[in-house]
Protein backbone atom coordinates (compact mmCIF):
# COMPACT_ATOMS: atom_id res chain seq x y z
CA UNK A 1 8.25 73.29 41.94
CA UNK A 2 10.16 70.09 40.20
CA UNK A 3 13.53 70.75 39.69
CA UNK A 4 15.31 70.60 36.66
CA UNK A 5 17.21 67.07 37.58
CA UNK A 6 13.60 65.46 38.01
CA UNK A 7 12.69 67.00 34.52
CA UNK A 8 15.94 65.86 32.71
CA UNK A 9 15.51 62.04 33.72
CA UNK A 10 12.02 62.13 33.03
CA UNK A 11 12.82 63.18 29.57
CA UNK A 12 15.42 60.47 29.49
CA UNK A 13 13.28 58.15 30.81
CA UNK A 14 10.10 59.26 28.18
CA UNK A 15 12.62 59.06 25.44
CA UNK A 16 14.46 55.74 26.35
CA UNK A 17 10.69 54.08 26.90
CA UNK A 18 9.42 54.87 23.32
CA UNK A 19 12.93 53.96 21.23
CA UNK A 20 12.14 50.41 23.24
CA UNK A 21 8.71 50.34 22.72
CA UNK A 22 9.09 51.23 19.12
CA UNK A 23 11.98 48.81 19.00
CA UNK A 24 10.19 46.04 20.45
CA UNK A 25 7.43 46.40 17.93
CA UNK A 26 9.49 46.18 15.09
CA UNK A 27 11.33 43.12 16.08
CA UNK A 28 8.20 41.52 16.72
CA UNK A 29 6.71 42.20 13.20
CA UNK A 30 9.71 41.38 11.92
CA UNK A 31 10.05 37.85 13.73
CA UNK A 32 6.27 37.05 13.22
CA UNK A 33 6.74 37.45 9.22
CA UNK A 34 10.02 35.19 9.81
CA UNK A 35 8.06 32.80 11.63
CA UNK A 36 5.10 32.67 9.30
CA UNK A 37 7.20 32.53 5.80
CA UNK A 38 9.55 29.38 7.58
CA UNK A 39 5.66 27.69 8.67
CA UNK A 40 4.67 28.28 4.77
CA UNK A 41 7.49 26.79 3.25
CA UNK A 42 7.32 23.79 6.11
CA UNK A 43 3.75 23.46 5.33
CA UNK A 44 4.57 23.28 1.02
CA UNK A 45 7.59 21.12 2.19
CA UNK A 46 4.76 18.43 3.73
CA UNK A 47 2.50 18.48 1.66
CA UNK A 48 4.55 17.63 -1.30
CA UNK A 49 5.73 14.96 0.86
CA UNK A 50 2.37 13.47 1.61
CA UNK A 51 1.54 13.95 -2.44
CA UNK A 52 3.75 11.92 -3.34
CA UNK A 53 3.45 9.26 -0.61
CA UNK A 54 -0.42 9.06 -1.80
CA UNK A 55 0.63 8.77 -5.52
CA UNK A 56 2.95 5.60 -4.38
CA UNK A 57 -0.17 4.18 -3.00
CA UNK A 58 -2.36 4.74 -5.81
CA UNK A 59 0.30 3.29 -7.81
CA UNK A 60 0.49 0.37 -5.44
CA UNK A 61 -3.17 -0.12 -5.73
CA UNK A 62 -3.65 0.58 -9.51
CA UNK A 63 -0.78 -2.45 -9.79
CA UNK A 64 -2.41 -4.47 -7.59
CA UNK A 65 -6.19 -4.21 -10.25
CA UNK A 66 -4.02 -4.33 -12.59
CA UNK A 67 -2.56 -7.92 -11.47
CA UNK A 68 -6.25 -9.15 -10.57
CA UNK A 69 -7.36 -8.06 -13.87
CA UNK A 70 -4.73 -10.21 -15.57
CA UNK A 71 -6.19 -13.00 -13.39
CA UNK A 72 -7.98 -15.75 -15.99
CA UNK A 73 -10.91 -16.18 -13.83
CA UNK A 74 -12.41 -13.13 -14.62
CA UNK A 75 -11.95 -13.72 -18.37
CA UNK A 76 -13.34 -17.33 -18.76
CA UNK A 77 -17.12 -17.13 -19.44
CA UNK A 78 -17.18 -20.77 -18.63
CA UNK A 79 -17.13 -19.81 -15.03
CA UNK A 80 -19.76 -18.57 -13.48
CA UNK A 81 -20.07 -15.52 -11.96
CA UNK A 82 -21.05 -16.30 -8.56
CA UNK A 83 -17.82 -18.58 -8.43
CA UNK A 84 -15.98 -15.76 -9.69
CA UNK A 85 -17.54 -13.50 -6.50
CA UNK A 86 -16.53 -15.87 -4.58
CA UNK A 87 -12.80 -16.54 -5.45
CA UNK A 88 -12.54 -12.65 -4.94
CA UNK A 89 -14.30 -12.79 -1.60
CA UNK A 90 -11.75 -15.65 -0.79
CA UNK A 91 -8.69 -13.55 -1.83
CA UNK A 92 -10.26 -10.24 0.36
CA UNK A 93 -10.41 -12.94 3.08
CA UNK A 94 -6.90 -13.96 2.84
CA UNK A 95 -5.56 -10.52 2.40
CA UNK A 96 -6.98 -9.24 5.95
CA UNK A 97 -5.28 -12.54 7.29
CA UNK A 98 -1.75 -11.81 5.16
CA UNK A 99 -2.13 -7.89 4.63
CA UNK A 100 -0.25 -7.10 0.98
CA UNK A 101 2.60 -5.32 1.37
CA UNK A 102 2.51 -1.35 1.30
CA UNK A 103 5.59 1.13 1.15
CA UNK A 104 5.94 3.23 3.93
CA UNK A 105 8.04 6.38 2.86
């Protein structure tokens, strides 16, 4: 028969084991909501970022039309249109050769 000193740690040891366990699994819950709330608000935190780095660009571009739209070739019917293709073909030329500047944020 088991003695009563084998029962009494085994019951300390039963007891001990399940406030850890259930410990354990709180933390963890607790830490994984942490963890996921801090990658939302990272996540929100980037993407505004990247919004608004896009809208520069669009603004950069949209400047940029507006600029070649301002350009009197484009209005003068005296000129014809295949010369008109091809002073834009000549400025897409030069612009891969001299890239126009872009912000980088």
């Amino acid at each position: 028969m088991k003695s009563i000193k084998f029962k009494v740690v085994l019951l300390f040891f039963v007891v001990v084991f399940l406030v850890t366990a259930t410990m354990g699994i709180i933390t963890i819950n607790i830490v994984s909501e942490a963890m996921m709330e801090d990658a939302r608000y990272d996540m929100q935190q980037i993407a505004e970022i990247e919004a608004k780095n896009l809208s520069s660009r669009i603004d950069i571009d949209l400047e940029y039309i507006e600029a070649l739209a301002q350009n009197g070739i484009i209005h003068d019917t005296a000129i014809a249109d295949d010369k008109k293709n091809g002073f834009f073909l000549l400025k897409k030329h030069n612009e891969q050769v001299i890239p126009r500047f872009r912000l980088q944020t």
